[in-house]
N, C-alpha and C. Protein backbone atom coordinates (compact mmCIF):
# COMPACT_ATOMS: atom_id res chain seq x y z
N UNK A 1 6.22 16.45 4.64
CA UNK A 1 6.33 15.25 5.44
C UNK A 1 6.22 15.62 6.91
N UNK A 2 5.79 14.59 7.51
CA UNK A 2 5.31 14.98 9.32
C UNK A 2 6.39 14.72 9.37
N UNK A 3 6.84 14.71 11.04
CA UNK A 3 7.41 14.73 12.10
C UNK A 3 7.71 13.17 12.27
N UNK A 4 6.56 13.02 12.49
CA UNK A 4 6.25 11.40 12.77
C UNK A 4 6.74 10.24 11.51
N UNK A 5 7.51 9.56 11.84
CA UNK A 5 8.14 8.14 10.74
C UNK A 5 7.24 7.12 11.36
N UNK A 6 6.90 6.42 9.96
CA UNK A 6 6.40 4.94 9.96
C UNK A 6 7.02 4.54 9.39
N UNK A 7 7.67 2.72 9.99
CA UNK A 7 8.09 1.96 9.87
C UNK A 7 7.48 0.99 8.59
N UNK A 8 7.59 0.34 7.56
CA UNK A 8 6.47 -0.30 7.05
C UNK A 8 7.47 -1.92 6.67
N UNK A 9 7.30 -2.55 7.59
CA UNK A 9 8.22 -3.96 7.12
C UNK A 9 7.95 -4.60 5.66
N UNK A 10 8.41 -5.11 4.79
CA UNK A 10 8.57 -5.88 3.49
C UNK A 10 7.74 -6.94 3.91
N UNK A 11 7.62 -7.55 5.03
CA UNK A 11 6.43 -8.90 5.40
C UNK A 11 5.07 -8.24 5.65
N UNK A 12 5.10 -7.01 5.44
CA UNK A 12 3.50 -6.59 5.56
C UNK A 12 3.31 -6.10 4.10
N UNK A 13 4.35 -5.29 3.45
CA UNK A 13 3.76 -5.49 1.81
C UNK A 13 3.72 -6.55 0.85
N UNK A 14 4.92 -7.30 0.66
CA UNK A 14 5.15 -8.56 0.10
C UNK A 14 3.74 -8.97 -0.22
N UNK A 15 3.03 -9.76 0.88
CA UNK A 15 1.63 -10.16 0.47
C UNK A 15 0.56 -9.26 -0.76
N UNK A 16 0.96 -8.19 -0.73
CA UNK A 16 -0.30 -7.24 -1.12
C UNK A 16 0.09 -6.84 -2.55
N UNK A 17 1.39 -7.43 -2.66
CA UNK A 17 1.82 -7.39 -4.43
C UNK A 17 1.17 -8.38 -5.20
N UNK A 18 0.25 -7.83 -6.34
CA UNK A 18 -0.14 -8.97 -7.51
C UNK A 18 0.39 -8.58 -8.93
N UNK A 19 0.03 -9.25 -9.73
CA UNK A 19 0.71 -9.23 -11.00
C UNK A 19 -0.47 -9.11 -11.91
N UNK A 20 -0.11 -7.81 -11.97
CA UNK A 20 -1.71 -7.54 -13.43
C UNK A 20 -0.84 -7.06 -14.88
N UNK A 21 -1.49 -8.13 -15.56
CA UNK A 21 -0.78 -7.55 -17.00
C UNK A 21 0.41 -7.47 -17.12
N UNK A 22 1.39 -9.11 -16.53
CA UNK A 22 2.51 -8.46 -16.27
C UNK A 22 3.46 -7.52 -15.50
N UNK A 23 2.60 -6.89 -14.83
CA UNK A 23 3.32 -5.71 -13.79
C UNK A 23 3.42 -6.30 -12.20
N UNK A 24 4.00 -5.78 -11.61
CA UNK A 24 3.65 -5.99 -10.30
C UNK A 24 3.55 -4.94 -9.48
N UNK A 25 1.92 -4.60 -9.00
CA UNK A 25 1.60 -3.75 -8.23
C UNK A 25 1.01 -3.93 -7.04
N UNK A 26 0.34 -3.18 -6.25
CA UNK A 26 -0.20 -2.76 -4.90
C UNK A 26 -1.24 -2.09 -5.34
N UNK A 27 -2.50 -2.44 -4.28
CA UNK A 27 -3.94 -2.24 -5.15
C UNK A 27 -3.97 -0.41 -4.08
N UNK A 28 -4.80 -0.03 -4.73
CA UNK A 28 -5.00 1.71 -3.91
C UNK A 28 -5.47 1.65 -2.55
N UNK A 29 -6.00 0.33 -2.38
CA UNK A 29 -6.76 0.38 -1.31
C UNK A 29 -6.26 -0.27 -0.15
N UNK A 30 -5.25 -1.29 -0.44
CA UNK A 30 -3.96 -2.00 0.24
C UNK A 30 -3.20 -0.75 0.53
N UNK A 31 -2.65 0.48 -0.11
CA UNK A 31 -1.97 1.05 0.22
C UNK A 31 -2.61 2.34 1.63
N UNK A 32 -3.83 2.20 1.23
CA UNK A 32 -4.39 3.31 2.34
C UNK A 32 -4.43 2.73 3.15
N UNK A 33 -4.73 1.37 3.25
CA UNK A 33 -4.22 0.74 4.46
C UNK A 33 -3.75 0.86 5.22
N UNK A 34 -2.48 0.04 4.65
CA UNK A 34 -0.85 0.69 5.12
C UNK A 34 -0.19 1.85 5.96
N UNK A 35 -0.97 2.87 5.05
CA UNK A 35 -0.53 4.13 5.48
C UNK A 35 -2.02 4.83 6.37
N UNK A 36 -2.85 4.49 6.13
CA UNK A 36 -4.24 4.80 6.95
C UNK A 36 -4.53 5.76 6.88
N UNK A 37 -4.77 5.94 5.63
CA UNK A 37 -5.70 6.55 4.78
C UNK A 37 -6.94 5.84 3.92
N UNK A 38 -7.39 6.90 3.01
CA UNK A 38 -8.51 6.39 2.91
C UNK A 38 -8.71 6.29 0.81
N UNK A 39 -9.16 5.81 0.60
CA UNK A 39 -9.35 5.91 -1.15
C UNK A 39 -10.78 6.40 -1.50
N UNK A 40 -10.65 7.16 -2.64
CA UNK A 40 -11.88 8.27 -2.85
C UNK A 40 -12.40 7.30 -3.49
N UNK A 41 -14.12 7.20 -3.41
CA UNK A 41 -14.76 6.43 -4.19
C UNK A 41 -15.29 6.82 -5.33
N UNK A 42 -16.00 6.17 -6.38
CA UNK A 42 -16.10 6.92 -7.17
C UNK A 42 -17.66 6.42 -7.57
């Protein structure tokens, strides 16, 4: 873990939760977001 903390408020994920199959997740690409990163393509 860096040095550096990010903050990540519940009103910036909240939105980015859906419900697949019953579950409730965050898509890979919402999360690189977030964190600003990037998702490998395939």
């Amino acid at each position: 873990m860096t040095d550096e903390t990010k903050l990540i408020l519940v009103d910036q994920i909240e939105p980015l939760i859906v419900e697949l199959r019953g579950q409730k997740v965050v898509l890979a690409s919402d999360l690189a977001a977030l964190y600003g990163g990037s998702v490998p393509r395939r």
